[in-house]
Protein backbone atom coordinates (compact mmCIF):
# COMPACT_ATOMS: atom_id res chain seq x y z
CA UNK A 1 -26.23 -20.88 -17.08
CA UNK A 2 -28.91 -18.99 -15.27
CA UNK A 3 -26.41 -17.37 -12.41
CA UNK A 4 -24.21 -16.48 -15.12
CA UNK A 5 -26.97 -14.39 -17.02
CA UNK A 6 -28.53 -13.11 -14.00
CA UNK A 7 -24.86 -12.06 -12.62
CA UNK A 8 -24.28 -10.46 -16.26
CA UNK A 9 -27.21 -8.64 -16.23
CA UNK A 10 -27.35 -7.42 -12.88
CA UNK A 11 -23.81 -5.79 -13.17
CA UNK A 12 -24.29 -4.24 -16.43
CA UNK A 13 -27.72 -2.84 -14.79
CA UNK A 14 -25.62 -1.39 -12.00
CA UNK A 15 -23.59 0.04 -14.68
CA UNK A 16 -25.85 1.86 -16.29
CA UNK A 17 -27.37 3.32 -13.06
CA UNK A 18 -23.68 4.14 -11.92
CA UNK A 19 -22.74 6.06 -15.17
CA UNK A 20 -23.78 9.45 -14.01
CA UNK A 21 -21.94 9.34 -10.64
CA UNK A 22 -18.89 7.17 -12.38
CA UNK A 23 -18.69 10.43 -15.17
CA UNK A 24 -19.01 13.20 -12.61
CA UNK A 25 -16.15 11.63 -10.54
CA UNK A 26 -13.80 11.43 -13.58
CA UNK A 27 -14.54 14.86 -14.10
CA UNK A 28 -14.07 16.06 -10.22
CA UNK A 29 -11.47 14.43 -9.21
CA UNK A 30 -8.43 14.43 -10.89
CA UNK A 31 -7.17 10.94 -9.44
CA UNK A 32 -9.91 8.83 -11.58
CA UNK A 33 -9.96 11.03 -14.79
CA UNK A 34 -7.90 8.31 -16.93
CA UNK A 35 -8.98 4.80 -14.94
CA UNK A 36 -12.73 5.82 -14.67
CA UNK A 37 -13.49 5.98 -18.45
CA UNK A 38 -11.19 3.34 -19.55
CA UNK A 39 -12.54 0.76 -17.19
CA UNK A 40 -16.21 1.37 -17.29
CA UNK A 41 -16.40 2.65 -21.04
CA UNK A 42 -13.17 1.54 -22.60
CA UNK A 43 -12.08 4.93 -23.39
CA UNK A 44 -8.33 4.37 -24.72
CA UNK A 45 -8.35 0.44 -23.40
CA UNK A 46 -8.36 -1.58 -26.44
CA UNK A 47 -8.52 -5.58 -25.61
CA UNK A 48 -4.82 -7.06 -24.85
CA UNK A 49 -3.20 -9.07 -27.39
CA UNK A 50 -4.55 -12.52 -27.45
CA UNK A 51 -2.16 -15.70 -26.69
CA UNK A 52 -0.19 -14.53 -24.24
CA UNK A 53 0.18 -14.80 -20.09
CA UNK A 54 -1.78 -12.09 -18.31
CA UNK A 55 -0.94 -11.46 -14.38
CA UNK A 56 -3.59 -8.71 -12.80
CA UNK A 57 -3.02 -6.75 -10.11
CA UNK A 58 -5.71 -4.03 -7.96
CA UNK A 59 -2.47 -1.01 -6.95
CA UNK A 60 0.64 -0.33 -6.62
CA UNK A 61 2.05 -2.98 -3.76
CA UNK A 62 1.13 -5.45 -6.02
CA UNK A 63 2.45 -4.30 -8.94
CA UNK A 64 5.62 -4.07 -7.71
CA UNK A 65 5.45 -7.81 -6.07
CA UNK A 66 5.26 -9.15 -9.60
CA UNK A 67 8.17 -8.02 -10.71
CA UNK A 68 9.84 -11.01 -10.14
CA UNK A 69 7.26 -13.30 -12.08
CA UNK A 70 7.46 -11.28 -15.39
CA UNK A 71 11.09 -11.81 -15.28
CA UNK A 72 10.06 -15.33 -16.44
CA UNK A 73 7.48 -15.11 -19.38
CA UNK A 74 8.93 -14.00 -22.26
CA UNK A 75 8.37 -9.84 -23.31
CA UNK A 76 6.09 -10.50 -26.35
CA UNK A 77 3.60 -12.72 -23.98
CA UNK A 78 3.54 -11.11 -21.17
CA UNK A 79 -0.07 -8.80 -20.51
CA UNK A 80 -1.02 -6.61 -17.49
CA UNK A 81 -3.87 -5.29 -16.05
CA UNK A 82 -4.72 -3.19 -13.09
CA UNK A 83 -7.12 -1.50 -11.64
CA UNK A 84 -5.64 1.91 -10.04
CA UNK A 85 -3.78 4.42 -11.51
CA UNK A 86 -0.46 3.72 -9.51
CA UNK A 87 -1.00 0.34 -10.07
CA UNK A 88 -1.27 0.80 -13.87
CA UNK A 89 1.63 3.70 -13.86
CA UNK A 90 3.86 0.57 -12.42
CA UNK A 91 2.53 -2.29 -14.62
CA UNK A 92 3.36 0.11 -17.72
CA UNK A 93 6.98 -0.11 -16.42
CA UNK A 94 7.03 -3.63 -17.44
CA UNK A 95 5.51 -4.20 -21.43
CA UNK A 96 3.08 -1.88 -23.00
CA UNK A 97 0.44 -4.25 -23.60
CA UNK A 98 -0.90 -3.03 -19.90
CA UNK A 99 -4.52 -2.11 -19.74
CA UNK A 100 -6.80 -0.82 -16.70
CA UNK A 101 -9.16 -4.13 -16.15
CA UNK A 102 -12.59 -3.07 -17.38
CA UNK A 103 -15.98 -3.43 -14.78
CA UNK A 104 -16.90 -7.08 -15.00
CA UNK A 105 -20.35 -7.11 -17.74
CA UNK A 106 -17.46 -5.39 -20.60
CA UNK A 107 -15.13 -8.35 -20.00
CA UNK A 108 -17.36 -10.30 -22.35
CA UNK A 109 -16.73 -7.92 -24.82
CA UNK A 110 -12.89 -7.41 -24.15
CA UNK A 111 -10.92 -10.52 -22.74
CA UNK A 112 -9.09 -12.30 -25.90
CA UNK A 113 -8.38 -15.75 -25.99
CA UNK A 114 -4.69 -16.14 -23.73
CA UNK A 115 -2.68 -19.17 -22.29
CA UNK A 116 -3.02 -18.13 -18.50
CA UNK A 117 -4.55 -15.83 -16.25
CA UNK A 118 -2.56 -15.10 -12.74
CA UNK A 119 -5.16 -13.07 -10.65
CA UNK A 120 -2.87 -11.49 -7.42
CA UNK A 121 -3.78 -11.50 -4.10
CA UNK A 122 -7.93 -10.86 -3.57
CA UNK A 123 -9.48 -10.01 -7.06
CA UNK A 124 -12.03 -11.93 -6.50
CA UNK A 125 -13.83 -11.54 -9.50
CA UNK A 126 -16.25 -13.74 -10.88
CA UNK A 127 -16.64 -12.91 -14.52
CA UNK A 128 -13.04 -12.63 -15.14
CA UNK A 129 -12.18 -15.99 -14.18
CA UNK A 130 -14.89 -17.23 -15.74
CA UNK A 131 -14.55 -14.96 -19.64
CA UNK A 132 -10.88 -16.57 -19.33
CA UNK A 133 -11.28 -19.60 -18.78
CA UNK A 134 -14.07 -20.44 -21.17
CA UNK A 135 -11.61 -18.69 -24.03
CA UNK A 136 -8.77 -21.06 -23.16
CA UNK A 137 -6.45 -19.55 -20.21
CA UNK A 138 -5.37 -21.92 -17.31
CA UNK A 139 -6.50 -19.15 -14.53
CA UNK A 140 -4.35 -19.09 -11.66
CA UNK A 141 -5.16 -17.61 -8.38
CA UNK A 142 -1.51 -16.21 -6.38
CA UNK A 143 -0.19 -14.87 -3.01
CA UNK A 144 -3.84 -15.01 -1.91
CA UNK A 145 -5.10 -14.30 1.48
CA UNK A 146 -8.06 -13.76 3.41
CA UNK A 147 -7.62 -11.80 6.83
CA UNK A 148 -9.18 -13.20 10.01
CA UNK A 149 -11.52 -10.12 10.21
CA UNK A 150 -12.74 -10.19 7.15
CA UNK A 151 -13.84 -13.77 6.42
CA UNK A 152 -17.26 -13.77 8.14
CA UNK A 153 -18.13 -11.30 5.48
CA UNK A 154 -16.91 -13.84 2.50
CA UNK A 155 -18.74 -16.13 4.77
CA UNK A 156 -21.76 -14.79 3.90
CA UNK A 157 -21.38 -14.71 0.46
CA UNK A 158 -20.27 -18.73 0.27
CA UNK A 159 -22.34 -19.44 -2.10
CA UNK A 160 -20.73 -16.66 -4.85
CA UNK A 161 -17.40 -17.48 -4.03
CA UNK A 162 -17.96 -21.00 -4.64
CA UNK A 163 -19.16 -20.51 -8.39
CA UNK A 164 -15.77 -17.57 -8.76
CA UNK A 165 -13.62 -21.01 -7.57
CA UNK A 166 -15.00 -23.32 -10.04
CA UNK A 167 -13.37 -21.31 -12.73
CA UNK A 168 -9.74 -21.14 -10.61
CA UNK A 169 -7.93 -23.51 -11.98
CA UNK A 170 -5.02 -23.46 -9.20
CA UNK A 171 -4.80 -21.35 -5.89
CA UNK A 172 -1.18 -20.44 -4.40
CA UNK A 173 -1.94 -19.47 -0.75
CA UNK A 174 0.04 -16.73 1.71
CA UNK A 175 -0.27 -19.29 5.33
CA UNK A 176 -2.24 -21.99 5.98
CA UNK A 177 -4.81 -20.35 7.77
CA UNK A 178 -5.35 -18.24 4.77
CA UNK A 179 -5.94 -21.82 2.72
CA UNK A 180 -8.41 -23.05 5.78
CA UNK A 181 -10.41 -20.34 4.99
CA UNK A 182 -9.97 -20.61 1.50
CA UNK A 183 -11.52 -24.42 1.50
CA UNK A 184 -13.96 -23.43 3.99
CA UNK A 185 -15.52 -20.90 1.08
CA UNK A 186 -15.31 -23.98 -1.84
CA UNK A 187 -11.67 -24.01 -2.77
CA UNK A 188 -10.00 -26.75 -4.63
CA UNK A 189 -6.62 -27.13 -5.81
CA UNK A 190 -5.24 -25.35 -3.13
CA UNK A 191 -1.33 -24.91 -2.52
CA UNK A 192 0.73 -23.11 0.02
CA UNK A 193 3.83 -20.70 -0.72
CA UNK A 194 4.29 -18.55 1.79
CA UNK A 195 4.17 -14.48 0.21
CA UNK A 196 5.54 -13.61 -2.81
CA UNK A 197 6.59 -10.71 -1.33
CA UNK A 198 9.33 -12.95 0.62
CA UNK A 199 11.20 -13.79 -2.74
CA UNK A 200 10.80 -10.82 -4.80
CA UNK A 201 12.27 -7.73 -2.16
CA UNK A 202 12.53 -4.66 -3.66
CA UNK A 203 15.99 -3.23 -4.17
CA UNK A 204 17.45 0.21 -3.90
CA UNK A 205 17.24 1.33 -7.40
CA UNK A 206 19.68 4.75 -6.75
CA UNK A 207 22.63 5.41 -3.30
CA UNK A 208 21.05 8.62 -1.20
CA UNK A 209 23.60 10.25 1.07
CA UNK A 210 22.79 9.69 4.73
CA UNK A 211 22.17 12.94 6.34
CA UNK A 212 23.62 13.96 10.28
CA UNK A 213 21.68 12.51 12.59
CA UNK A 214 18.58 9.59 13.19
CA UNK A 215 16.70 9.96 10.02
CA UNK A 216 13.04 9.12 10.40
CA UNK A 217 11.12 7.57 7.86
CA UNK A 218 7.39 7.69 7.97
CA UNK A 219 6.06 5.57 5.33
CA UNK A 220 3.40 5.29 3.12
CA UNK A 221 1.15 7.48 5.88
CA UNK A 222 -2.76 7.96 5.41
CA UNK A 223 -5.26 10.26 7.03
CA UNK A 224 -4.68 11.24 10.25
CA UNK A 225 -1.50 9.06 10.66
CA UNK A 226 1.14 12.15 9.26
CA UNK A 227 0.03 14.61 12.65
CA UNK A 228 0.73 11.79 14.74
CA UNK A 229 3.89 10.91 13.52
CA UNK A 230 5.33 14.49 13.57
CA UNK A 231 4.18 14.73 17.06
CA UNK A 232 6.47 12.13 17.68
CA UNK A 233 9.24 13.40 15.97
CA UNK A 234 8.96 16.92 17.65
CA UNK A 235 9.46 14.94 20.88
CA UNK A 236 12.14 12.81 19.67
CA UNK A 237 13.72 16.33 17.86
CA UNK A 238 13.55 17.86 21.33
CA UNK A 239 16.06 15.48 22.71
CA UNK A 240 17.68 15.01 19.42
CA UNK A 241 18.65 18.18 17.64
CA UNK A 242 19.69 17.07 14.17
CA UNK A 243 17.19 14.35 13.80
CA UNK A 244 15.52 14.47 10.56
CA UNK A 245 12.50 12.99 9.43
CA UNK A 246 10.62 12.13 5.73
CA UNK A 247 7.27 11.48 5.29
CA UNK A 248 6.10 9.81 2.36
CA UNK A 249 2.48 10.05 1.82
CA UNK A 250 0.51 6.35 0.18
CA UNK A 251 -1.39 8.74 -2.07
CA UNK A 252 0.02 11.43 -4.30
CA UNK A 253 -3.67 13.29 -3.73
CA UNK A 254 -2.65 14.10 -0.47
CA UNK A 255 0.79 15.68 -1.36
CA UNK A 256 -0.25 19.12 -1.04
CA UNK A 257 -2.65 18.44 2.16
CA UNK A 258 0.87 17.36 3.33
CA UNK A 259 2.52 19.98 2.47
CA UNK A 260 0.75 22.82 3.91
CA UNK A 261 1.10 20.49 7.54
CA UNK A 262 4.61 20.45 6.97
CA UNK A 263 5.46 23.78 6.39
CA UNK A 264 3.37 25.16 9.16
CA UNK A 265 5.56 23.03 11.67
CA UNK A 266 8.47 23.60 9.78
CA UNK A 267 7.24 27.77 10.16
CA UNK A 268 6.40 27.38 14.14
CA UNK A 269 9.72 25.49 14.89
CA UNK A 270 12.07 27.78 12.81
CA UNK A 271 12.77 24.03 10.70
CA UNK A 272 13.88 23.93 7.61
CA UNK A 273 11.26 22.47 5.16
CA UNK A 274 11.99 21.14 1.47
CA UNK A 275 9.38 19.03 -0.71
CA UNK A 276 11.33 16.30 -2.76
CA UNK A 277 10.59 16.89 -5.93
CA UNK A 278 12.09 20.35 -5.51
CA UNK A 279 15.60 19.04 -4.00
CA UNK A 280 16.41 15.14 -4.12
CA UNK A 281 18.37 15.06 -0.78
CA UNK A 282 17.30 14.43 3.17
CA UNK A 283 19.56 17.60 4.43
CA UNK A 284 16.25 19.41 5.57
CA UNK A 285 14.59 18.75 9.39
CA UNK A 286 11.50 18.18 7.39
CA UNK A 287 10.88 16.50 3.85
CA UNK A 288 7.67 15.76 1.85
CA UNK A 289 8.80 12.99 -0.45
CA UNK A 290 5.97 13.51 -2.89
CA UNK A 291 7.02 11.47 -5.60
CA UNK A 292 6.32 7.57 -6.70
CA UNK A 293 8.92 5.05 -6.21
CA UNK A 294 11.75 6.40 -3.86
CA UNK A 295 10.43 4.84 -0.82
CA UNK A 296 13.11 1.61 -1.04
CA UNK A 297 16.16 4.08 -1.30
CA UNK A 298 15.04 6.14 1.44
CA UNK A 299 14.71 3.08 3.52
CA UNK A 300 18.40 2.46 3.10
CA UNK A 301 19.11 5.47 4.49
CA UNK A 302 16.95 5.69 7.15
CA UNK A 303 17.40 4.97 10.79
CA UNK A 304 13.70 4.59 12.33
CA UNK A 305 11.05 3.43 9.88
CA UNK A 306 7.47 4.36 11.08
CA UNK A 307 4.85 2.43 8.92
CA UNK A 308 1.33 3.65 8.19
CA UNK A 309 -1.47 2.15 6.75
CA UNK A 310 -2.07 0.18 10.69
CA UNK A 311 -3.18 3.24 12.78
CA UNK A 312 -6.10 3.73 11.12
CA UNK A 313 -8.18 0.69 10.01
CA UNK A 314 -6.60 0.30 6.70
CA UNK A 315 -4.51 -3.10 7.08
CA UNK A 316 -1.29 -2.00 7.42
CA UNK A 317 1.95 -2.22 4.21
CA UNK A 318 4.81 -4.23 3.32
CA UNK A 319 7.32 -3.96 6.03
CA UNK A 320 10.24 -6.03 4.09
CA UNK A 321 10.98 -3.20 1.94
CA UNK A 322 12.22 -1.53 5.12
CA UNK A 323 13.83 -4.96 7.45
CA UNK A 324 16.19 -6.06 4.17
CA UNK A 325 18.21 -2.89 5.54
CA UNK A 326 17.79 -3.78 9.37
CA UNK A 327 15.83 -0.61 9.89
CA UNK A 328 14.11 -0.27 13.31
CA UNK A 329 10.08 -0.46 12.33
CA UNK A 330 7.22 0.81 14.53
CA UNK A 331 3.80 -0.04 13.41
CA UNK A 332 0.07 0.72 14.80
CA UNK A 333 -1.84 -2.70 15.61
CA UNK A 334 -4.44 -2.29 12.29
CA UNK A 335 -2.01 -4.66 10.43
CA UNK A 336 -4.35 -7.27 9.69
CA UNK A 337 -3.85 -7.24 5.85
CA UNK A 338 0.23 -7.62 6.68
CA UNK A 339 0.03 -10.77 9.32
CA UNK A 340 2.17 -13.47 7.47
CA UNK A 341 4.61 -10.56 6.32
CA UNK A 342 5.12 -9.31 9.93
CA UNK A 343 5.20 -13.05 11.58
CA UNK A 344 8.20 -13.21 8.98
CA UNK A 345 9.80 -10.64 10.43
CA UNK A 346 11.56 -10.04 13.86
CA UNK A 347 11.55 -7.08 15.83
CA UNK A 348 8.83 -4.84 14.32
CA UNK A 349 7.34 -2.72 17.57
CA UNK A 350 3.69 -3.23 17.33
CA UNK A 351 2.50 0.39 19.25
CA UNK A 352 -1.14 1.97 19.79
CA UNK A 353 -2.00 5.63 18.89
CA UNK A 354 -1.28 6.55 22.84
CA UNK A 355 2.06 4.89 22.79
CA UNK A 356 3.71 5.82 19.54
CA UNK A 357 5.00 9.62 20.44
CA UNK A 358 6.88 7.56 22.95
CA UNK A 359 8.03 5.07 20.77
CA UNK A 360 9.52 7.49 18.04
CA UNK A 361 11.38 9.39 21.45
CA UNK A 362 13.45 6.62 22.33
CA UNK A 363 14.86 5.19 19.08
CA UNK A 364 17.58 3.11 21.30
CA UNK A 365 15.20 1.36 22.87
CA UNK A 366 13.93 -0.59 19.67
CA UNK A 367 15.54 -3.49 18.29
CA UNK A 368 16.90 -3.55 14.60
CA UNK A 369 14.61 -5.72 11.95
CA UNK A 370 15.63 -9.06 10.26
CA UNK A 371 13.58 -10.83 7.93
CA UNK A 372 13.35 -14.80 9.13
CA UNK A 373 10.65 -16.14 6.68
CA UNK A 374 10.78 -17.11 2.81
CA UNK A 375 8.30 -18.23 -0.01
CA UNK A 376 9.29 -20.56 -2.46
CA UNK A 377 7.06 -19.78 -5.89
CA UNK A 378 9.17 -22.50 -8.25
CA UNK A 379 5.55 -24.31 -8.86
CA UNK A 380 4.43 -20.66 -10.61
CA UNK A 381 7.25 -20.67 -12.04
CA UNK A 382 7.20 -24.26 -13.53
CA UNK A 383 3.59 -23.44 -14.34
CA UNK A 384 4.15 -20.72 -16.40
CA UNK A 385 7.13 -22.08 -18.32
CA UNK A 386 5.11 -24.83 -19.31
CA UNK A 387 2.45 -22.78 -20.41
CA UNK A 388 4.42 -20.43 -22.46
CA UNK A 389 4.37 -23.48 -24.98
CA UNK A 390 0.39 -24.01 -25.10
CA UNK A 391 -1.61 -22.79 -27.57
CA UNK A 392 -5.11 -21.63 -27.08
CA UNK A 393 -8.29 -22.76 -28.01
CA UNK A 394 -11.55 -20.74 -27.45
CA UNK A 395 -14.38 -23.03 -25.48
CA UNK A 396 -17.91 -21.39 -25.79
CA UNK A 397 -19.31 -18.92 -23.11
């Protein structure tokens, strides 16, 4: 009882010291203006509706991994929460009882009573297993993980994440190193799946025509990563006259950062330039894609895939998206949040910085992808159908 209250009253301290940074932010910057005030002040995030099965997610990649699981609870139970705003954008897609996840001390205040709690991937957090719980939801722990570079820092923090398992009820693991670590930290219950991700593949949603010539992909890129991936395509373009390349920026922020990179090139190489959301085709030497969710369809169409998020220390993205169509893939080696996905997949060219101008060059030289793992997530499955047919009862705090 005394870690709980000291936990509860050290985060709502933090809180309260944070508010005139948290408000400034919202106001600044655009990107938070919506998730800031509804998760630390609960502007326009009443509670969910009690008795039903809540799955929360952090962003986007999750979101869409769930897709899948809420397939199998019925509309009036199901409940979402995230905790971006392209993560809530895509939750919204599937009921509208989807809420940003409030800052752990207002949980008291806002979690309902529900049947079960299904925490995705890493939200690790310790008062929103433990509000559920204690008001009557089976909590539920899936696709988690735990890189090999970042466990000695959970290491050090043992004795927290020990107190956040005794209120997991069940864990569904991504490998079995992930679950080795997992125990090592206090984990019970522990079962392996393999990824979610493996059984729930995003499909094409809408056909794109293919234009002339090797159509480059670069995919969900980050800081840094869209210069050196147009480097690589001028080289390739050089050899290659009507190759064609899209670049699809992780963050909408950055669209217009993007844009003005673009268009220079596209101005100092006499290319033509469109951005996406101005002309929905691929006929252009260069394309911004700066829009949400078009990424699967333009993998179908697309020739050489280059994925970002790995040459920069950010952990890398889902590369099955992109394999389903046998696209070639080149990554950076900073995949470490991807491992079991790429293991799962053959042919992916794992490249540094130096090397991947070359590797973008030669397109015939890289092998086409096929996906060889699966995941098998029947026991979530059979755990929430049996569920759906509890009713609640509220325990004490």
């Amino acid at each position: 009882m005394f870690f709980k209250i000291l936990y509860f009253t050290l985060t709502a301290f933090a809180l309260v010291i944070a508010f005139p940074l948290l408000w400034t932010v919202s106001i600044v910057k655009s990107k938070y203006n919506e998730s800031i005030p509804a998760r630390f002040w609960l502007k326009n995030n009443p509670s969910l509706k009690p008795n039903g099965i809540w799955i929360h997610v952090c962003s986007f990649g999750e979101a869409k991994s769930i897709s899948q699981l809420t397939k199998e609870i019925k509309p009036s139970l199901l409940r979402l929460t995230a905790i971006t705003k392209t993560g809530f954008n895509e939750i919204s897609k599937y009921s509208k009882e989807s809420r940003y996840l409030p800052f752990e001390p207002l949980l008291a205040f806002w979690i309902k009573p529900q049947k079960m709690l299904i925490v995705l991937e890493a939200e690790l957090w310790y008062l929103l297993f433990l509000f559920a719980k204690k008001r009557g939801a089976k909590t539920l722990l899936v696709n988690a993980r735990m890189s090999e570079k970042s466990y000695p820092k959970y290491l050090r923090f043992k004795w927290l994440y020990k107190r956040i398992f005794d209120n997991i009820d069940e864990i569904y693991m991504q490998s079995k190193d992930d679950a080795a670590r997992f125990r090592e930290l206090g984990a019970k219950n522990i079962f392996v799946t393999g990824n979610i991700k493996f059984a729930n593949i995003a499909k094409s949603t809408k056909s794109f025509k293919k234009p002339v010539g090797i159509l480059v992909c670069g995919a969900s890129t980050h800081e840094n990563e869209e210069s050196l991936i147009l480097d690589g395509f001028r080289s390739l373009k050089s050899k290659k006259l009507d190759s064609k390349i899209a670049i699809v920026p992780r963050h909408p922020e950055r669209f217009d950062k993007v844009d003005k990179m673009m268009s220079s090139l596209s101005r100092l190489y006499g290319w033509s330039y469109h951005r996406y959301s101005e002309r929905d085709d691929f006929d252009s030497d260069l394309v911004l894609v700066d829009t949400l969710g078009e990424l699967v369809n333009i993998y179908a169409i697309s020739d050489l895939v280059v994925l970002g998020g790995a040459f920069e220390p950010i952990g890398g993205h889902n590369a099955l998206e992109a394999a389903q169509f046998g696209c070639k893939i080149i990554s950076g080696e900073n995949y470490f949040n991807q491992k079991e996905i790429f293991n799962g997949i053959d042919g992916i060219k794992i490249v540094t910085k130096d090397e991947l101008r070359e590797a973008i060059s030669y397109p015939n030289l890289l092998e086409q992808t096929t996906i060889k793992s699966s995941a098998n997530i029947d026991m979530i499955i059979e755990k929430i159908k049996k569920t759906d047919k509890k009713h609640v009862k509220r325990k004490s705090v």
